[in-house]
N, C-alpha and C. Protein backbone atom coordinates (compact mmCIF):
# COMPACT_ATOMS: atom_id res chain seq x y z
N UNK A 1 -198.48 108.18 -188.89
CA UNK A 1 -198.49 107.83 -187.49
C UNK A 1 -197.55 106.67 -187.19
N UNK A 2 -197.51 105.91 -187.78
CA UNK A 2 -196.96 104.65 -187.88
C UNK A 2 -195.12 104.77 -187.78
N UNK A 3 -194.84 106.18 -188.73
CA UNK A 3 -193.55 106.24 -189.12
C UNK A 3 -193.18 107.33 -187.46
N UNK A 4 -194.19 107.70 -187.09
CA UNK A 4 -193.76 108.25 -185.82
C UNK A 4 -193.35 107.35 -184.75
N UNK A 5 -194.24 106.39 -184.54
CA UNK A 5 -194.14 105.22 -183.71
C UNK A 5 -192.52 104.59 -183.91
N UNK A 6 -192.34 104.22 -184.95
CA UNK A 6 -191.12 103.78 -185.69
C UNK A 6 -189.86 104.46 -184.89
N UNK A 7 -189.77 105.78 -184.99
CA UNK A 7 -188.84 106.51 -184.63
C UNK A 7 -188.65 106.38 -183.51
N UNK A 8 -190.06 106.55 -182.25
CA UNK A 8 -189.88 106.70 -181.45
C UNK A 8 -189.40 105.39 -180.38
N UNK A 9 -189.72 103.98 -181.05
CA UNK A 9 -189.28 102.84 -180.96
C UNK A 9 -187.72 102.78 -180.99
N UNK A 10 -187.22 103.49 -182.00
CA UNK A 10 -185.60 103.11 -182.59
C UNK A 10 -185.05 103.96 -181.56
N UNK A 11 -185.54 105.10 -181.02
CA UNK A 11 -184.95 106.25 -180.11
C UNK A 11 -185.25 105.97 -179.08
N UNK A 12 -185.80 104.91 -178.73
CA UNK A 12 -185.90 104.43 -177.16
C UNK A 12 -185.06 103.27 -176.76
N UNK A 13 -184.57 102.49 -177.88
CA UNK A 13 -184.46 101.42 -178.06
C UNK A 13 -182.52 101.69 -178.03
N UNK A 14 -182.21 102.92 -178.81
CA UNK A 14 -180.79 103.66 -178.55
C UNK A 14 -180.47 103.69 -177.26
N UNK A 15 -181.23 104.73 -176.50
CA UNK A 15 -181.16 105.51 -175.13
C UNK A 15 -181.04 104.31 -174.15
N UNK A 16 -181.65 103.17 -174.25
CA UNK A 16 -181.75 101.60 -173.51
C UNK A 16 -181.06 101.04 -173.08
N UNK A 17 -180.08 101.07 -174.64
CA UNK A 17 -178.91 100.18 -174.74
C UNK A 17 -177.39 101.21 -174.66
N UNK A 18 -177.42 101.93 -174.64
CA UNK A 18 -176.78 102.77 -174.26
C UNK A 18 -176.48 103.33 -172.63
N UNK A 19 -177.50 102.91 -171.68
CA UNK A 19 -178.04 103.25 -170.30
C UNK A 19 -177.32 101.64 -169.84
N UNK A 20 -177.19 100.86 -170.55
CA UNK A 20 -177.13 99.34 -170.34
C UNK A 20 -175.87 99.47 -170.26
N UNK A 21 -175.12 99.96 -171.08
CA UNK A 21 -173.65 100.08 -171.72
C UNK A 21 -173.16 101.33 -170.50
N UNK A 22 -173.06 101.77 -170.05
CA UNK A 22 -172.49 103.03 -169.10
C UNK A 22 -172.86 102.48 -167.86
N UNK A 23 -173.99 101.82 -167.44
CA UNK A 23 -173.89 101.11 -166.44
C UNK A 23 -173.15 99.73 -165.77
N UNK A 24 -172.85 99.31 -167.11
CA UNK A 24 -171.89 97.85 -167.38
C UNK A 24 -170.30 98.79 -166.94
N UNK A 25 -170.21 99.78 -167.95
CA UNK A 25 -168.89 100.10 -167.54
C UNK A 25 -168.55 100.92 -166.31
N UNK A 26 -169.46 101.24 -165.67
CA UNK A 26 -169.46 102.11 -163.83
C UNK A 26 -169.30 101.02 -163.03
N UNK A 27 -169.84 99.84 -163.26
CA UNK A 27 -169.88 98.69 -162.38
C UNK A 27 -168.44 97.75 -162.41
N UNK A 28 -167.73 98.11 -163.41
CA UNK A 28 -166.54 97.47 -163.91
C UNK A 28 -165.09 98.22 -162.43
N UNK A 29 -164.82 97.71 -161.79
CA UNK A 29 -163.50 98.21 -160.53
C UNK A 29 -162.54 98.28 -161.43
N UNK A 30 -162.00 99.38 -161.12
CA UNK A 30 -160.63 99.90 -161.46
C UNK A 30 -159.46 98.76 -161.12
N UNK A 31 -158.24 98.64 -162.04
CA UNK A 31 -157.06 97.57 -161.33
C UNK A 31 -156.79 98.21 -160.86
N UNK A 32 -156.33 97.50 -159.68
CA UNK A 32 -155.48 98.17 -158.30
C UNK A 32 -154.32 97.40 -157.35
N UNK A 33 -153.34 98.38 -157.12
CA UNK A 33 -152.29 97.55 -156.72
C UNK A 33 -151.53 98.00 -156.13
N UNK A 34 -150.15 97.82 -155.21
CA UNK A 34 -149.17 97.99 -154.46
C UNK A 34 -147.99 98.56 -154.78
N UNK A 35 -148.03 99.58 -154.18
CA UNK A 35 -146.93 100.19 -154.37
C UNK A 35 -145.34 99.94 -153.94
N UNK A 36 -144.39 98.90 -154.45
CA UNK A 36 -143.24 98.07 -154.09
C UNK A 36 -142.20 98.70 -154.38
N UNK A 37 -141.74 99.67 -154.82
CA UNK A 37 -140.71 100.50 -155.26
C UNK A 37 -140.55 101.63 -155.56
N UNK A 38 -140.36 102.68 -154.94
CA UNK A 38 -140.07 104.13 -155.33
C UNK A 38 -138.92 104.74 -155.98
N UNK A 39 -138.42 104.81 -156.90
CA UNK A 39 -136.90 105.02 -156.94
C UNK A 39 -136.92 106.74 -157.56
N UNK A 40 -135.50 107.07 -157.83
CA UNK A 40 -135.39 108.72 -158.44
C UNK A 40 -136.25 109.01 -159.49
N UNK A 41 -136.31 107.86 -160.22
CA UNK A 41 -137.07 107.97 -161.80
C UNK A 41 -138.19 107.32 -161.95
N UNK A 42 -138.72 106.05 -161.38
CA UNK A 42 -139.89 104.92 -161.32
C UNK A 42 -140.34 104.76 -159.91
N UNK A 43 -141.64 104.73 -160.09
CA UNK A 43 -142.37 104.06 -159.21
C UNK A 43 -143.05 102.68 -159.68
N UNK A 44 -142.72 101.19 -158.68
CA UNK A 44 -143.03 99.91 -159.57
C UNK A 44 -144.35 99.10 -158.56
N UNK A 45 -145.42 99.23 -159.36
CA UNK A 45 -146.65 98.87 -158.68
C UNK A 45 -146.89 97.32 -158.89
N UNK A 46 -147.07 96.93 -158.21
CA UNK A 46 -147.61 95.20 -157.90
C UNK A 46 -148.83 95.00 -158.02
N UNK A 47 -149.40 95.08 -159.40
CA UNK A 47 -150.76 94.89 -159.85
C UNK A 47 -151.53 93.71 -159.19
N UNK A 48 -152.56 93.77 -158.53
CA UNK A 48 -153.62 92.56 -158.55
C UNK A 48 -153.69 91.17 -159.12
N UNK A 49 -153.37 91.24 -160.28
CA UNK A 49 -153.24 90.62 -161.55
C UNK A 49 -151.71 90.05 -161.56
N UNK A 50 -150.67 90.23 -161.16
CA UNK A 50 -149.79 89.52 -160.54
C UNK A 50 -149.14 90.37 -161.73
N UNK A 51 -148.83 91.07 -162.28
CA UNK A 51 -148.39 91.79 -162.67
C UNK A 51 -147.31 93.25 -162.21
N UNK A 52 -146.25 93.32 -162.74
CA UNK A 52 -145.63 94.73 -162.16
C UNK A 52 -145.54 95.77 -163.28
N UNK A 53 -146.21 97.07 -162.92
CA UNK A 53 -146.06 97.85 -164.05
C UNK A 53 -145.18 99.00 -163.45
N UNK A 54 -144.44 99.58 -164.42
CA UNK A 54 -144.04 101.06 -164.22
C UNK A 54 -144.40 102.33 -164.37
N UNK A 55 -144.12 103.32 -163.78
CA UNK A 55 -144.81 104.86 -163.64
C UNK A 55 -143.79 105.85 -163.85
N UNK A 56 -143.47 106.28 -164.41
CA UNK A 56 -142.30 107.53 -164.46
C UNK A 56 -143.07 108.32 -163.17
N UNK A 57 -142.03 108.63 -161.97
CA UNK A 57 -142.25 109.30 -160.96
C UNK A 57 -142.96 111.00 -161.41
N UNK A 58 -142.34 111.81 -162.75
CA UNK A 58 -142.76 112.54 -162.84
C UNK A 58 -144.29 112.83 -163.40
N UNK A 59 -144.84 111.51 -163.54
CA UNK A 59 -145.88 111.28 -163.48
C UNK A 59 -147.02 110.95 -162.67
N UNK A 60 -146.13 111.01 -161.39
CA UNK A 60 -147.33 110.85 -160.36
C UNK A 60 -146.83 111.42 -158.90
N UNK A 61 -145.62 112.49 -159.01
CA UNK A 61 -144.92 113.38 -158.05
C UNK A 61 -145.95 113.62 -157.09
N UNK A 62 -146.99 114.31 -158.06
CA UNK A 62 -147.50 115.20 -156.29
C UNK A 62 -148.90 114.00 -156.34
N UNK A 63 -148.63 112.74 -156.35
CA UNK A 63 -149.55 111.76 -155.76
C UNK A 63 -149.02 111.45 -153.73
N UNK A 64 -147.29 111.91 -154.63
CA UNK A 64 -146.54 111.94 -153.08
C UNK A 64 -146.54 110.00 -152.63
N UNK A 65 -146.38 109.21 -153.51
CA UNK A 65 -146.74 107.54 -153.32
C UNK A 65 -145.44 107.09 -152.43
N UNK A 66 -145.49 106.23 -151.77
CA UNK A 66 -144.71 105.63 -150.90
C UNK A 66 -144.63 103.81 -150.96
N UNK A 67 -144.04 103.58 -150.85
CA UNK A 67 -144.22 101.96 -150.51
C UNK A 67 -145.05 101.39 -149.58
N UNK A 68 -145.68 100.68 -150.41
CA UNK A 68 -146.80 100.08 -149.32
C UNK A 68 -148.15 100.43 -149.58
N UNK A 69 -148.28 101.99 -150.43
CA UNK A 69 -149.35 102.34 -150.99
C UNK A 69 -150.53 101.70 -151.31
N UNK A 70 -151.50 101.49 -151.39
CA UNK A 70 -152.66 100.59 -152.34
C UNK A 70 -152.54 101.98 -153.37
N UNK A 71 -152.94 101.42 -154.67
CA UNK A 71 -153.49 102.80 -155.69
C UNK A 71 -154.39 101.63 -156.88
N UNK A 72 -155.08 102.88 -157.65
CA UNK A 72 -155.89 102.40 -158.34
C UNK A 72 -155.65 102.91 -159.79
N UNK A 73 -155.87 102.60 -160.69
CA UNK A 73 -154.79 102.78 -162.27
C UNK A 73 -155.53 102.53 -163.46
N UNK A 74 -155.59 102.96 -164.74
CA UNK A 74 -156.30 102.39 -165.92
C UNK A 74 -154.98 101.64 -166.53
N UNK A 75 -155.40 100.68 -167.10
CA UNK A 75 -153.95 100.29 -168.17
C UNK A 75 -154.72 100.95 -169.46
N UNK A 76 -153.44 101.16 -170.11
CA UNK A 76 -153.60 101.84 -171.73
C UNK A 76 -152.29 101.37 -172.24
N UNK A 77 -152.81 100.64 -173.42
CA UNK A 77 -151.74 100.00 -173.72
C UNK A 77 -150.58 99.39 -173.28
N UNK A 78 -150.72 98.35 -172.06
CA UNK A 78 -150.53 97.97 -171.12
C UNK A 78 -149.54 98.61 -169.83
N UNK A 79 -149.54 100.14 -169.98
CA UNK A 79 -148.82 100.53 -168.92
C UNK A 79 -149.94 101.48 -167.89
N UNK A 80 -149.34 101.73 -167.03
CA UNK A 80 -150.82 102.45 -165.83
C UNK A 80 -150.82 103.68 -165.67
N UNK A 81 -151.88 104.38 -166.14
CA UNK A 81 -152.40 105.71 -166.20
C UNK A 81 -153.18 106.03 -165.66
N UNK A 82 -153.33 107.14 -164.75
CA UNK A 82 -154.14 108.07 -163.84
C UNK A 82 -154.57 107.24 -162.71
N UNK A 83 -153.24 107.53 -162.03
CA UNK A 83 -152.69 106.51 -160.92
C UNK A 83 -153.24 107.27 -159.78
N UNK A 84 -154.02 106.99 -158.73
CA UNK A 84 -154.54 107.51 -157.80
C UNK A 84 -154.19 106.67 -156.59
N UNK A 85 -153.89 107.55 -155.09
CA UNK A 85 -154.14 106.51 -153.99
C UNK A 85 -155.51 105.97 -153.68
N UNK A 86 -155.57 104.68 -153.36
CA UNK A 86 -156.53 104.07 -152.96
C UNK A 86 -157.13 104.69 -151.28
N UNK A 87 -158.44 104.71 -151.50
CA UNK A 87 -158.41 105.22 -150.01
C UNK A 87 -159.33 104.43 -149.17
C-alpha cells in the first residue's frame, strides 16, 4: 500500500511541476518589434530590446510586411523566426 502511495505522490508531484513549467512559459510575451526596412532581399526589424535583426524576405513574403509594421518573432540563435504581424 505504501509503495502505491509512493507512486502516486511522485506522479502527482511530475504532473505539478510540469503544469507550473507550461504555464511560466504561456505567460512569457513574445519579442516584438518594428518593421524599419523592406528591401529586395531583407526585411530589418527594430526589436524592443533596441536591437535590429534581419529576415530574408523570402522568409516572410506572404506575411506581405511593410514599414511601420509592429510584428512579433522568436529569436533562435539570435536571429528572428516565425515572424508574424502584430495585431
Amino acid at each position: 500500500m505504501q509503495n502505491k502511495l509512493g507512486i502516486i505522490a511522485a506522479t502527482l508531484t511530475v504532473v505539478l511541476f510540469s503544469s507550473t513549467l507550461a504555464l511560466a512559459q504561456a505567460a512569457k510575451p513574445k519579442p516584438s518589434g518594428t518593421v524599419v526596412v523592406v528591401e529586395a532581399t531583407i526585411v530589418r526589424i527594430k526589436g524592443a530590446d533596441g536591437k535590429t535583426y534581419e529576415v530574408k524576405v523570402v522568409d516572410v513574403i506572404e506575411k506581405n510586411l511593410k514599414t511601420g509594421d509592429m510584428v512579433e518573432y522568436e529569436v533562435v540563435e539570435g536571429r528572428p523566426v516565425k515572424v508574424t504581424k502584430k495585431k
